[in-house]
PDB file of N, CA and C in Angstrom:
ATOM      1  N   UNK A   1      -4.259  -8.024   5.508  1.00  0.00           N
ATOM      2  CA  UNK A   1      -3.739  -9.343   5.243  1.00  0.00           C
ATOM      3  C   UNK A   1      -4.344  -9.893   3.959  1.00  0.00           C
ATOM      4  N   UNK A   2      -3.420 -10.982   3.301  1.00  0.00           N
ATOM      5  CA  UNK A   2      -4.162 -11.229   1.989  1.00  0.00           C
ATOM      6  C   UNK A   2      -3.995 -12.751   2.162  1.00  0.00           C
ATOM      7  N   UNK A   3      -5.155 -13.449   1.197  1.00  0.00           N
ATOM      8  CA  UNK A   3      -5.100 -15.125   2.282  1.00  0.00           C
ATOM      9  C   UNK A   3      -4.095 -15.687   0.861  1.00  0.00           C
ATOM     10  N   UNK A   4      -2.979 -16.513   1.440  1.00  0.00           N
ATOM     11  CA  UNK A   4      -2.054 -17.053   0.605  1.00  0.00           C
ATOM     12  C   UNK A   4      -2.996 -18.871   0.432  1.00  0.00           C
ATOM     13  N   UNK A   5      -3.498 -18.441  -0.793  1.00  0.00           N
ATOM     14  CA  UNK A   5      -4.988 -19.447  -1.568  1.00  0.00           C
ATOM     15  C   UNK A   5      -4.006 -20.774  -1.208  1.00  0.00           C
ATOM     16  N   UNK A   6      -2.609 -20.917  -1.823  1.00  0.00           N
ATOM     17  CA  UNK A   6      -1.904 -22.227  -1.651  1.00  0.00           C
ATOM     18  C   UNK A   6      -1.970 -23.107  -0.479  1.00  0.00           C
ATOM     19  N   UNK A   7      -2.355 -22.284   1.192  1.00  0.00           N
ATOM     20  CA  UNK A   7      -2.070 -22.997   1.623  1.00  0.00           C
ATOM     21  C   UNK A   7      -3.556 -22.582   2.814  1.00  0.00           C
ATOM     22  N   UNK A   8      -3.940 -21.271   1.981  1.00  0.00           N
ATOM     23  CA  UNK A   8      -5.454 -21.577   2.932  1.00  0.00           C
ATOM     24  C   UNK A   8      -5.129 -19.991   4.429  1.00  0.00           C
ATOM     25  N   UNK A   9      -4.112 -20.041   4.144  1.00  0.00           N
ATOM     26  CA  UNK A   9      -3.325 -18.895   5.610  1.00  0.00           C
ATOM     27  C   UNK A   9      -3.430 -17.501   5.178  1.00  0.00           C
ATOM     28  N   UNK A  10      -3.354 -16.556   6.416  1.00  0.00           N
ATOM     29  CA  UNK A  10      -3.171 -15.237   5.542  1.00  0.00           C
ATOM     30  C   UNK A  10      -1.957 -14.771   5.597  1.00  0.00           C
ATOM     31  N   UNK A  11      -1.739 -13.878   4.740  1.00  0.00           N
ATOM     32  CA  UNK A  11      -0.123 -13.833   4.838  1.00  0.00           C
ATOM     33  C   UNK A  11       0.188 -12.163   5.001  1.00  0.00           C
ATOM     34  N   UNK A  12       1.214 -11.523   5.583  1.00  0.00           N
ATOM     35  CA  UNK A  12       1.263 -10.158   5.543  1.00  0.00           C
ATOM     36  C   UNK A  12       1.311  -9.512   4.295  1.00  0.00           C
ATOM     37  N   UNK A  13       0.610  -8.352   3.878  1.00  0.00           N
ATOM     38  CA  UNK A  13       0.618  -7.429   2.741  1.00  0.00           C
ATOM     39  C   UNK A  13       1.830  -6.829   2.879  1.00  0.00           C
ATOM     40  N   UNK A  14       2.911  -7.094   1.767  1.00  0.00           N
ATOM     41  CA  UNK A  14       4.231  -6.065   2.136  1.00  0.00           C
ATOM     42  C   UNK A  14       4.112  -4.359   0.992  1.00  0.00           C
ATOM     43  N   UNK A  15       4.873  -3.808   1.423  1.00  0.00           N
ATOM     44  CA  UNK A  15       4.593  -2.887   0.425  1.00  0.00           C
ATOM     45  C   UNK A  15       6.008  -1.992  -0.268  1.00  0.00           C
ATOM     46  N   UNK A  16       5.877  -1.881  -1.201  1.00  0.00           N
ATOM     47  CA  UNK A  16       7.025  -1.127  -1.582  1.00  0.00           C
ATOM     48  C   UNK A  16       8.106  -0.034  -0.538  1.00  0.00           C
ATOM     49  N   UNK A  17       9.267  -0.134  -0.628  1.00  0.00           N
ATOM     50  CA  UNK A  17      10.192   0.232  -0.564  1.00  0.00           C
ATOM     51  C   UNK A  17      10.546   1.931  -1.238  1.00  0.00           C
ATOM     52  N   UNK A  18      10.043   1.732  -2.380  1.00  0.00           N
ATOM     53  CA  UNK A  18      10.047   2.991  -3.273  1.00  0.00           C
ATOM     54  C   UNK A  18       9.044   3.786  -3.156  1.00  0.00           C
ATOM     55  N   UNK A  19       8.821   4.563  -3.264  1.00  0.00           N
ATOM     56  CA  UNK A  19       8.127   6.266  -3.468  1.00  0.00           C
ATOM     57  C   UNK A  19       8.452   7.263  -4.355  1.00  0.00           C
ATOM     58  N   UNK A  20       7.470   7.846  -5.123  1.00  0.00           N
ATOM     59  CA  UNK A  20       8.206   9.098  -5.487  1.00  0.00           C
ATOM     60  C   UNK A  20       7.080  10.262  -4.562  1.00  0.00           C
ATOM     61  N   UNK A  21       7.816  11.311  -4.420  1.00  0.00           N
ATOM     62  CA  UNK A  21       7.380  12.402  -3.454  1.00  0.00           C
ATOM     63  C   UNK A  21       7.582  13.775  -4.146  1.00  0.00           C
ATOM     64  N   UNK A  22       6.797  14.591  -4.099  1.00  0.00           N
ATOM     65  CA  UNK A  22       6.965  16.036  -4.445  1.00  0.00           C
ATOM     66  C   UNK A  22       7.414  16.838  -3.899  1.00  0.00           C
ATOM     67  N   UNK A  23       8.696  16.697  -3.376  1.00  0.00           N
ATOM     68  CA  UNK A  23       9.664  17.591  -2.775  1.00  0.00           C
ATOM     69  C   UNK A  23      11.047  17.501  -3.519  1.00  0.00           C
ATOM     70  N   UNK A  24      12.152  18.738  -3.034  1.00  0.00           N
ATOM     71  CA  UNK A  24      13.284  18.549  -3.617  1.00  0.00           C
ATOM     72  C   UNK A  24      13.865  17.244  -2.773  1.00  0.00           C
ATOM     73  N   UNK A  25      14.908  16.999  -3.889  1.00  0.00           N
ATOM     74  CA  UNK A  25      15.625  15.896  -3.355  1.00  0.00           C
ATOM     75  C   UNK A  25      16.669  16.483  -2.158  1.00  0.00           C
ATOM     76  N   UNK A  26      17.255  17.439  -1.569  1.00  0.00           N
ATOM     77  CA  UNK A  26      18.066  17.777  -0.207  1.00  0.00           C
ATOM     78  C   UNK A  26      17.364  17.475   1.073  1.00  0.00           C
ATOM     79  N   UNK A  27      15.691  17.790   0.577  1.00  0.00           N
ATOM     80  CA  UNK A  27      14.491  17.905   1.779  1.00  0.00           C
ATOM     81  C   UNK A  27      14.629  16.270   1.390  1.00  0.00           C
ATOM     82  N   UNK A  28      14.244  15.457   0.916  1.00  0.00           N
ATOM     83  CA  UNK A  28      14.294  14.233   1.405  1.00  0.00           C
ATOM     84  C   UNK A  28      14.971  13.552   2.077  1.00  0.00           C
ATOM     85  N   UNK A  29      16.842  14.027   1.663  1.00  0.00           N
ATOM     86  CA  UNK A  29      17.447  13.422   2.261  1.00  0.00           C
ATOM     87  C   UNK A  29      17.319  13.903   4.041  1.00  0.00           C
ATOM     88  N   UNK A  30      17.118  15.280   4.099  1.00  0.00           N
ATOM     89  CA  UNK A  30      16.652  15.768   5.433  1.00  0.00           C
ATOM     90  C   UNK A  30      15.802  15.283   6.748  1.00  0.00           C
ATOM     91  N   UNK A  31      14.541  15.179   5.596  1.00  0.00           N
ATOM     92  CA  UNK A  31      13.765  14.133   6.412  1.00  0.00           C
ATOM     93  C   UNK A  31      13.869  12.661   6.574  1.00  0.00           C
ATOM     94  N   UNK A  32      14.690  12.197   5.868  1.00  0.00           N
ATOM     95  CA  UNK A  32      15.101  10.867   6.182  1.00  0.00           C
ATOM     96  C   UNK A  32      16.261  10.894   7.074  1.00  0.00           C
ATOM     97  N   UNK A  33      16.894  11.389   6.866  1.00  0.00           N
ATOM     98  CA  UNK A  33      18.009  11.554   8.178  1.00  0.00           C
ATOM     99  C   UNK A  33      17.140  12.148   9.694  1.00  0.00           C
ATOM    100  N   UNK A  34      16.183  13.306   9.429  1.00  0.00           N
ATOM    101  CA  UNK A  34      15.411  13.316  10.791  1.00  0.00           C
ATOM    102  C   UNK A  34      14.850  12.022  11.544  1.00  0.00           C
ATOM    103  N   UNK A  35      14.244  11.368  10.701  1.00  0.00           N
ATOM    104  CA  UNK A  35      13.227   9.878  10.875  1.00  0.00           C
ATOM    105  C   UNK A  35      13.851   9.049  10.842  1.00  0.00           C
ATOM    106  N   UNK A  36      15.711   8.974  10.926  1.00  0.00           N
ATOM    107  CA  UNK A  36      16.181   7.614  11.063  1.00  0.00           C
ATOM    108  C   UNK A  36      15.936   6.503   9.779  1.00  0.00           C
ATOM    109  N   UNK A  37      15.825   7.186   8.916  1.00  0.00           N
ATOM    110  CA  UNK A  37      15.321   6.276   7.782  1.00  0.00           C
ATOM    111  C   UNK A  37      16.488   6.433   6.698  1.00  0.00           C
ATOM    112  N   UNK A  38      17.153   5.013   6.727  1.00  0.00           N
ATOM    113  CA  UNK A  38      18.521   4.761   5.758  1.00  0.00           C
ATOM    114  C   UNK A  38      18.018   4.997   3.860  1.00  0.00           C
ATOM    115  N   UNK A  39      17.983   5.481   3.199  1.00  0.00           N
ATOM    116  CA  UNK A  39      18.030   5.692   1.264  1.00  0.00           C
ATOM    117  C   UNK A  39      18.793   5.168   0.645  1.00  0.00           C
ATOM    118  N   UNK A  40      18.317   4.287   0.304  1.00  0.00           N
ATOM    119  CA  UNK A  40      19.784   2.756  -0.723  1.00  0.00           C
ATOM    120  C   UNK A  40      19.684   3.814  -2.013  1.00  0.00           C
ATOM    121  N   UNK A  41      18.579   4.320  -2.797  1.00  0.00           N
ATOM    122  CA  UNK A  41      18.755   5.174  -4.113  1.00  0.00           C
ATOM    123  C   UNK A  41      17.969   6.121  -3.822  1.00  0.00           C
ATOM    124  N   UNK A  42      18.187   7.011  -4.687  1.00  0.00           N
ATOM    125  CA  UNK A  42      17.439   8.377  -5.276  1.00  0.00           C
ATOM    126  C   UNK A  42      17.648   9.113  -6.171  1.00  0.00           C
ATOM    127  N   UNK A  43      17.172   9.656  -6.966  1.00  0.00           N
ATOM    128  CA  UNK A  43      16.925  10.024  -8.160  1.00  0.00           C
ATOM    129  C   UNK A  43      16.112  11.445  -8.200  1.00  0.00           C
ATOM    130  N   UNK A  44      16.180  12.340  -8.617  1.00  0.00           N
ATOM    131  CA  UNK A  44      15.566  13.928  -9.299  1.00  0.00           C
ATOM    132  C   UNK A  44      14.217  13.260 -10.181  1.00  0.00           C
ATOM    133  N   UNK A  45      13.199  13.899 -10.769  1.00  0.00           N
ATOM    134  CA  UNK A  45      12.306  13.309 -11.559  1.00  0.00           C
ATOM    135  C   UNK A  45      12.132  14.531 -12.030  1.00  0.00           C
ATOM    136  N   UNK A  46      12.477  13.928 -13.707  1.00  0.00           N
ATOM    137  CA  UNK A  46      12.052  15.020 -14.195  1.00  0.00           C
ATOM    138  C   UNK A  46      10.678  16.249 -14.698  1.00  0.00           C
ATOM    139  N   UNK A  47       9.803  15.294 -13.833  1.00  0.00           N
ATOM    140  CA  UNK A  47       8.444  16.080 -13.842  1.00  0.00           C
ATOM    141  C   UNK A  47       8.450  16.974 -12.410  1.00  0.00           C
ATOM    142  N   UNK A  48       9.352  16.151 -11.902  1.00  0.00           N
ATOM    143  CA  UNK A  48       9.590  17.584 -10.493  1.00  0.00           C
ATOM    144  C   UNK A  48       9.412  16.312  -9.652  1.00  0.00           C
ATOM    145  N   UNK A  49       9.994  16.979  -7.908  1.00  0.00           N
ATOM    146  CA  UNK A  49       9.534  15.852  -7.097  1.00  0.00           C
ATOM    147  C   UNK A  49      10.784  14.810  -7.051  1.00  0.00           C
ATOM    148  N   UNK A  50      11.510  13.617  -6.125  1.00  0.00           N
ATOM    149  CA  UNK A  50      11.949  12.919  -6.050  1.00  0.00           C
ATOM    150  C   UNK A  50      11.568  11.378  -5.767  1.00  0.00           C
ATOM    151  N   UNK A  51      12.165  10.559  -6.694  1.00  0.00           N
ATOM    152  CA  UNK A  51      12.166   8.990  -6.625  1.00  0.00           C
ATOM    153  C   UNK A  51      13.581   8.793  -5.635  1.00  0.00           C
ATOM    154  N   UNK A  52      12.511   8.032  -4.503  1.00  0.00           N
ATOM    155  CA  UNK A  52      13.655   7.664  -3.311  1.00  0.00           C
ATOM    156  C   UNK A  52      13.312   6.587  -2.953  1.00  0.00           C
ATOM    157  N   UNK A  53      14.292   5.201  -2.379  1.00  0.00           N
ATOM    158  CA  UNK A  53      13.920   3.534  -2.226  1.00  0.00           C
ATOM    159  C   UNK A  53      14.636   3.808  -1.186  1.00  0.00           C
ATOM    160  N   UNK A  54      13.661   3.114   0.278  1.00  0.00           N
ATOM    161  CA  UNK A  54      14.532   3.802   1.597  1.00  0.00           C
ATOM    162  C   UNK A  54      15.208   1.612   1.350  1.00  0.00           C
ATOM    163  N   UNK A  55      15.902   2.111   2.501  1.00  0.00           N
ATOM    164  CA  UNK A  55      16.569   0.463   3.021  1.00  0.00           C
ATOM    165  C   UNK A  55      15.587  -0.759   2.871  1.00  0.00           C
ATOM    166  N   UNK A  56      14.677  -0.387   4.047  1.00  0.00           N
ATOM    167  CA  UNK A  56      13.691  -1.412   4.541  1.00  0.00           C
ATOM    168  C   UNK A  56      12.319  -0.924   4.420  1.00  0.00           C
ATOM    169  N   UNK A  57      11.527  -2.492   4.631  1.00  0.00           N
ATOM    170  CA  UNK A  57       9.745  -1.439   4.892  1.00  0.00           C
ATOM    171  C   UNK A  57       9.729  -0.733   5.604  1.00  0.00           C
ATOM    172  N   UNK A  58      10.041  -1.002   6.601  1.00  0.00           N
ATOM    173  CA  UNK A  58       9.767  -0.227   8.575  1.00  0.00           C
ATOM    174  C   UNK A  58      10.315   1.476   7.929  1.00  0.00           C
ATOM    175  N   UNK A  59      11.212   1.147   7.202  1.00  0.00           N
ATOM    176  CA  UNK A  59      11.678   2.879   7.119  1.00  0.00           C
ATOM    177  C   UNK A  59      10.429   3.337   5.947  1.00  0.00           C
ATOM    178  N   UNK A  60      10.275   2.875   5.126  1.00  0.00           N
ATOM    179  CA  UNK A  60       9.407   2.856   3.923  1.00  0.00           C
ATOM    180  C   UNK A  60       8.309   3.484   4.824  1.00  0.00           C
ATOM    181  N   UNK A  61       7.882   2.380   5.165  1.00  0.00           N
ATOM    182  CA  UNK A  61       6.317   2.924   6.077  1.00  0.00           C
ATOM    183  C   UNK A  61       6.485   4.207   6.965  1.00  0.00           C
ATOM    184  N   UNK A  62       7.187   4.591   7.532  1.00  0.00           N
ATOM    185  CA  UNK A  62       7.310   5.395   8.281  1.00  0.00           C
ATOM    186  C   UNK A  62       7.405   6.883   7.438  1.00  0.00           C
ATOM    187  N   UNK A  63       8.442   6.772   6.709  1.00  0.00           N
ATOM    188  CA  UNK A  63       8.915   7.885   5.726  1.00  0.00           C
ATOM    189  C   UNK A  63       7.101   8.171   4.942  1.00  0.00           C
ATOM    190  N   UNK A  64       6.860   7.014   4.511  1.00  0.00           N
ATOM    191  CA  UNK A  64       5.414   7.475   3.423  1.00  0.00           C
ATOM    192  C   UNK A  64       4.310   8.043   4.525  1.00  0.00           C
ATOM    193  N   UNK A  65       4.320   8.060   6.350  1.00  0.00           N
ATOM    194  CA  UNK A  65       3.545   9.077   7.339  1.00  0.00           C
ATOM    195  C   UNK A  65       4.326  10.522   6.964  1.00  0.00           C
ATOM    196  N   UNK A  66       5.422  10.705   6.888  1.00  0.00           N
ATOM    197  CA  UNK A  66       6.376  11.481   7.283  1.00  0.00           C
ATOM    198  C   UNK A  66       5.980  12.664   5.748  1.00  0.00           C
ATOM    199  N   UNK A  67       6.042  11.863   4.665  1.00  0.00           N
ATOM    200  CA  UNK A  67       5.614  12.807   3.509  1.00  0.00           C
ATOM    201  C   UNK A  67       4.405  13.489   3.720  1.00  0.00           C
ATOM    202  N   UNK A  68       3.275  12.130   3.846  1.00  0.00           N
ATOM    203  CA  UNK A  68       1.802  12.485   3.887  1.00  0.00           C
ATOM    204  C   UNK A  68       1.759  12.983   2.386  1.00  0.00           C
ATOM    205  N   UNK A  69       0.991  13.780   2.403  1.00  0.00           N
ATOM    206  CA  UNK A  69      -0.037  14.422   1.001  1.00  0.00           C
ATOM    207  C   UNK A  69       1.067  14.623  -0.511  1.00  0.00           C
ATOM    208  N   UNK A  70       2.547  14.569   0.208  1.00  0.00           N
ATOM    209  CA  UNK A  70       3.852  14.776  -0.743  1.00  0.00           C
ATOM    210  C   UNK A  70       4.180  13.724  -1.543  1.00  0.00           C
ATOM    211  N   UNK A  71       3.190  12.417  -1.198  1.00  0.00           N
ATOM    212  CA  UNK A  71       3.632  11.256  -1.864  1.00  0.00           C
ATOM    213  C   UNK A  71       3.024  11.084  -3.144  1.00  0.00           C
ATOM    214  N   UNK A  72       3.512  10.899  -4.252  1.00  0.00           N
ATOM    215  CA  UNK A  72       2.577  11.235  -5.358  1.00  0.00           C
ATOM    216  C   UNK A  72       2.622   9.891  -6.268  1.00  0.00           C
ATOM    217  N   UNK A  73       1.291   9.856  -6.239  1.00  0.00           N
ATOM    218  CA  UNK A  73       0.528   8.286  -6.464  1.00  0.00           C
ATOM    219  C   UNK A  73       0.376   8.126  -7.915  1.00  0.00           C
ATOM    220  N   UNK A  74       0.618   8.931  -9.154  1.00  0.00           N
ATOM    221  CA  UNK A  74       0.437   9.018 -10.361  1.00  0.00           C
ATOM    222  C   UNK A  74       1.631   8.666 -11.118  1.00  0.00           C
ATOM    223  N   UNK A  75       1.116   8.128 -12.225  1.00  0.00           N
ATOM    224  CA  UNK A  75       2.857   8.362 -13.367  1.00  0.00           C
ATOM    225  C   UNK A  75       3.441   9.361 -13.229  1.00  0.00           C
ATOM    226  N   UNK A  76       5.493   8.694 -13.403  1.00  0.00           N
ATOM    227  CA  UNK A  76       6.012  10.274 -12.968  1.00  0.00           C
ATOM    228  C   UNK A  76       7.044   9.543 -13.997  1.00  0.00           C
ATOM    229  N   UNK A  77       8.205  10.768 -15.082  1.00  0.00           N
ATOM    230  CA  UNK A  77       8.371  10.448 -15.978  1.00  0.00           C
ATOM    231  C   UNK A  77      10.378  10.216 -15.340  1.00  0.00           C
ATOM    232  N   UNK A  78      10.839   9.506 -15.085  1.00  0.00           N
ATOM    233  CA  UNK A  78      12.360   9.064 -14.639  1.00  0.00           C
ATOM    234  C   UNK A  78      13.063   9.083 -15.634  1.00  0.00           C
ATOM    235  N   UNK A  79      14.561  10.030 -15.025  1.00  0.00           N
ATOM    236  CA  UNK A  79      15.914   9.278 -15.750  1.00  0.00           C
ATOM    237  C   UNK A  79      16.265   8.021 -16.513  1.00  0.00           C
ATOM    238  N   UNK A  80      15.687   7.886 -17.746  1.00  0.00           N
ATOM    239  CA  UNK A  80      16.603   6.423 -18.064  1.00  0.00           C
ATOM    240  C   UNK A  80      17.958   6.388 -17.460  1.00  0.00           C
ATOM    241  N   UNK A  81      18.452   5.091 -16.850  1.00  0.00           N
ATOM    242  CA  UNK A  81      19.562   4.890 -16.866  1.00  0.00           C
ATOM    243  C   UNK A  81      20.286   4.158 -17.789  1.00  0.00           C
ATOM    244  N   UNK A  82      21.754   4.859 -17.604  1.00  0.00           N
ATOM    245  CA  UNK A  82      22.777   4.648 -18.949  1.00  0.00           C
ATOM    246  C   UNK A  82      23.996   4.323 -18.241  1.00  0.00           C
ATOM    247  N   UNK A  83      24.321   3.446 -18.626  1.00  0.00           N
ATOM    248  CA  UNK A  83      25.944   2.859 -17.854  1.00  0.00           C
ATOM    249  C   UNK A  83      27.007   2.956 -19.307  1.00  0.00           C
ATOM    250  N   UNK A  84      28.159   3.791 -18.386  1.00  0.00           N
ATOM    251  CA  UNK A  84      29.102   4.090 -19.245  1.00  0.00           C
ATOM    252  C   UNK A  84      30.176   3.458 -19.330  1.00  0.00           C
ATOM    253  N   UNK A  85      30.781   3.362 -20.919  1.00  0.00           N
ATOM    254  CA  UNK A  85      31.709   2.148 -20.279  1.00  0.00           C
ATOM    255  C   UNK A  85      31.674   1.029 -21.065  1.00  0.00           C
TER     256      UNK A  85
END
């Protein structure tokens, strides 16, 4: 918990949604479909490994047990995106 100073209370720590993980991106979608865990995006990385943003925390949290040691906590170098058009 982290104390919200404004009003003196503590307030819940939320945590990202996103991950990137060192697996292929098919195995993610795999294990997220095993674990009940919905993927709004995902993305290939081109240092290897996949950038995946599940739905919700509850899936978030669960999925980042589910990787364990696959979750990779360092700079990882992404797709710019380009909209065509």
């Amino acid at each position: 918990m982290q104390d919200d100073w404004r009003r003196g209370v503590p307030t819940p720590t939320t945590t990202s949604r996103a991950m990137n993980v060192s697996i292929a991106q098919a195995d993610v979608v795999a294990l997220c479909r095993k674990h009940d865990a919905s993927i709004s995006a995902i993305e290939t990385l081109h240092s290897g490994g996949t950038h995946v943003v599940l739905r919700n925390g509850e899936g978030a949290d669960k999925m980042r047990k589910a990787f364990g040691k696959k979750v990779i906590t360092g700079a990882v170098v992404r797709t710019p995106w380009v909209r065509n058009g």
